[in-house]
Protein backbone atom coordinates (compact mmCIF):
# COMPACT_ATOMS: atom_id res chain seq x y z
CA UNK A 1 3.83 1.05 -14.79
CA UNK A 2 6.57 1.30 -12.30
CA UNK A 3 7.32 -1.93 -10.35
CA UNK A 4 9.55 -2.28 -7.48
CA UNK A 5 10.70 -5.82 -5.58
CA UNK A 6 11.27 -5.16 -1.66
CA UNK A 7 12.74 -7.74 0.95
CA UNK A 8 9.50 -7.48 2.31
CA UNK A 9 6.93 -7.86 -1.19
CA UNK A 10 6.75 -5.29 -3.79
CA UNK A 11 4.52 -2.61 -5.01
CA UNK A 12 3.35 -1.12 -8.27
CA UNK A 13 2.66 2.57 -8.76
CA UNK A 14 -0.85 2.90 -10.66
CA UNK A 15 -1.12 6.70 -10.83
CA UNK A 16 1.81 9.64 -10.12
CA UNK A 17 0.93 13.50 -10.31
CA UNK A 18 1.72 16.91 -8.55
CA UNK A 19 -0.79 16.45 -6.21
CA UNK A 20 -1.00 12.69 -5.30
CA UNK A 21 0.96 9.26 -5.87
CA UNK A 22 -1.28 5.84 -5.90
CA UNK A 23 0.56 2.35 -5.26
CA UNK A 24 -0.80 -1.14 -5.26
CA UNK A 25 1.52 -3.29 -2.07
CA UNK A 26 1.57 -6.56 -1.82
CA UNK A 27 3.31 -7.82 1.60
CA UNK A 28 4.45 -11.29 1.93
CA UNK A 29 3.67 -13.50 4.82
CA UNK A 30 5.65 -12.84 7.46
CA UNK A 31 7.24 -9.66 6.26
CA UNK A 32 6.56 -6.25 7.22
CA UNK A 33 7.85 -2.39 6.27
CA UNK A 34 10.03 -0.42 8.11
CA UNK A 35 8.84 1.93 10.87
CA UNK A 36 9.12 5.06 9.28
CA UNK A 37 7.77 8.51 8.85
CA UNK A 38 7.65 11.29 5.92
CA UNK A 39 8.07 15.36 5.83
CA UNK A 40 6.37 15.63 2.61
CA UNK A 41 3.05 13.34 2.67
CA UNK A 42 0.42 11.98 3.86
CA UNK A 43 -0.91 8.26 3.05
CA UNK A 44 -4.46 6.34 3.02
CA UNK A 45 -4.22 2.76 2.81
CA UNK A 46 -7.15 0.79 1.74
CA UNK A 47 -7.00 -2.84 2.65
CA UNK A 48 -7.91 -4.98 -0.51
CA UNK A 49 -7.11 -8.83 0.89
CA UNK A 50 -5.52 -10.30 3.91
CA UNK A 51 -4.99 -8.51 6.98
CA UNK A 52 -2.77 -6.10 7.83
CA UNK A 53 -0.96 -5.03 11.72
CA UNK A 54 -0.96 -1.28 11.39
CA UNK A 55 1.14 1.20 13.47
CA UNK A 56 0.54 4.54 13.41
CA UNK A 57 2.31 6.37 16.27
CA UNK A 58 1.51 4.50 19.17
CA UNK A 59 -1.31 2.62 18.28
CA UNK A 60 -1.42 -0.57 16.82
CA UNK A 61 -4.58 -2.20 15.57
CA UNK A 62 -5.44 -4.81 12.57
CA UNK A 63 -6.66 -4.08 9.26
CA UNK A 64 -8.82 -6.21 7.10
CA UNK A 65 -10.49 -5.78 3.48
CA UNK A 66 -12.06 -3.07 3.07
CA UNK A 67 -10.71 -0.90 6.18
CA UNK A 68 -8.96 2.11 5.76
CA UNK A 69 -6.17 3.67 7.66
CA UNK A 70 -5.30 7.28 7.70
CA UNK A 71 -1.35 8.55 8.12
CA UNK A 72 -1.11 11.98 9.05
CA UNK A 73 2.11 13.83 7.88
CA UNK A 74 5.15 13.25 9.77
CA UNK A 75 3.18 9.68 12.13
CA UNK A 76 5.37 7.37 12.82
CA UNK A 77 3.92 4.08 10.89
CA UNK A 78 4.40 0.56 9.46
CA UNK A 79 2.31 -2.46 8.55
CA UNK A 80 2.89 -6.31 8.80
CA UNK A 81 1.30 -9.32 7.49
CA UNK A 82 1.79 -11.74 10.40
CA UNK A 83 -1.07 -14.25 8.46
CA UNK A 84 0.31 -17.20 6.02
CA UNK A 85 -1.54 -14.82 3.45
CA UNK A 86 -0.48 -12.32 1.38
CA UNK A 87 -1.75 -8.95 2.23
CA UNK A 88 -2.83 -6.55 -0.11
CA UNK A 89 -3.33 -2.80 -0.26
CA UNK A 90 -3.63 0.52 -2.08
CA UNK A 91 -1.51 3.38 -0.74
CA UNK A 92 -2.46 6.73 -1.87
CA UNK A 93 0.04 9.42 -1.07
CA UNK A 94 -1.17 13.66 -1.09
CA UNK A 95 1.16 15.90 0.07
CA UNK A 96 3.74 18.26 -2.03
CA UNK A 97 6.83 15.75 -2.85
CA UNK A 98 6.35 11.80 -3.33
CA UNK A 99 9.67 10.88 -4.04
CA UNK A 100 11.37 7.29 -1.98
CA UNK A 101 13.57 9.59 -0.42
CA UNK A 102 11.16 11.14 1.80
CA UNK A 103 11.09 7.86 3.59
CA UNK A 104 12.71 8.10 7.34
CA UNK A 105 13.82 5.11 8.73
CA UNK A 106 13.55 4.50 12.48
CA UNK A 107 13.63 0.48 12.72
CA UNK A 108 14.16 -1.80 9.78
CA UNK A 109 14.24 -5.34 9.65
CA UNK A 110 16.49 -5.53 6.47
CA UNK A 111 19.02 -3.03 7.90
CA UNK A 112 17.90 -0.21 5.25
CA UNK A 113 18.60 2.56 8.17
């Protein structure tokens, strides 16, 4: 299973095909992704624990277990955990490419532009 450490948690990739990519994200306290978009895919993200600050263009609303958010192809998105508990959730990816470099920075907090 691939395993990756980010300044802002790390994830785990659970399943990886031609048609769809499945990660497990685990955001630290505090921490959130970069606001970013993709060409390639689309995302789900299932909420498993904690709560989650989700952007998706222009609106922002929180996430907790159990709630799903939908990224269409090409939103602008992010998520934070601004709890004192992790946050937990599945990402599942469907589009036609699913590599890291389909990931378009627009603001980072760890100066990954």
């Amino acid at each position: 299973m691939e395993h990756d450490v980010r300044p802002w948690g790390e994830y785990w990739v659970l399943e990886d095909t031609e048609t769809h990519k499945v990660k497990k994200i685990l955001v630290n306290p505090g921490h959130r992704l970069s606001l970013q978009y993709h060409e390639h895919r689309a995302e789900v993200w299932t909420m498993i624990s904690g709560t989650g600050t989700v952007t998706i263009n222009e609106q922002i609303e929180d996430y907790g277990p159990g709630n799903v958010a939908q990224i269409p192809l090409g939103a602008k998105h992010r998520i934070e955990n601004k709890t004192e508990k992790p946050l937990v959730f599945i990402e599942v990816q469907h589009g036609n490419y699913f590599g890291e470099d389909d990931i378009i920075r627009i603001e980072d907090d760890y100066s990954r532009l």
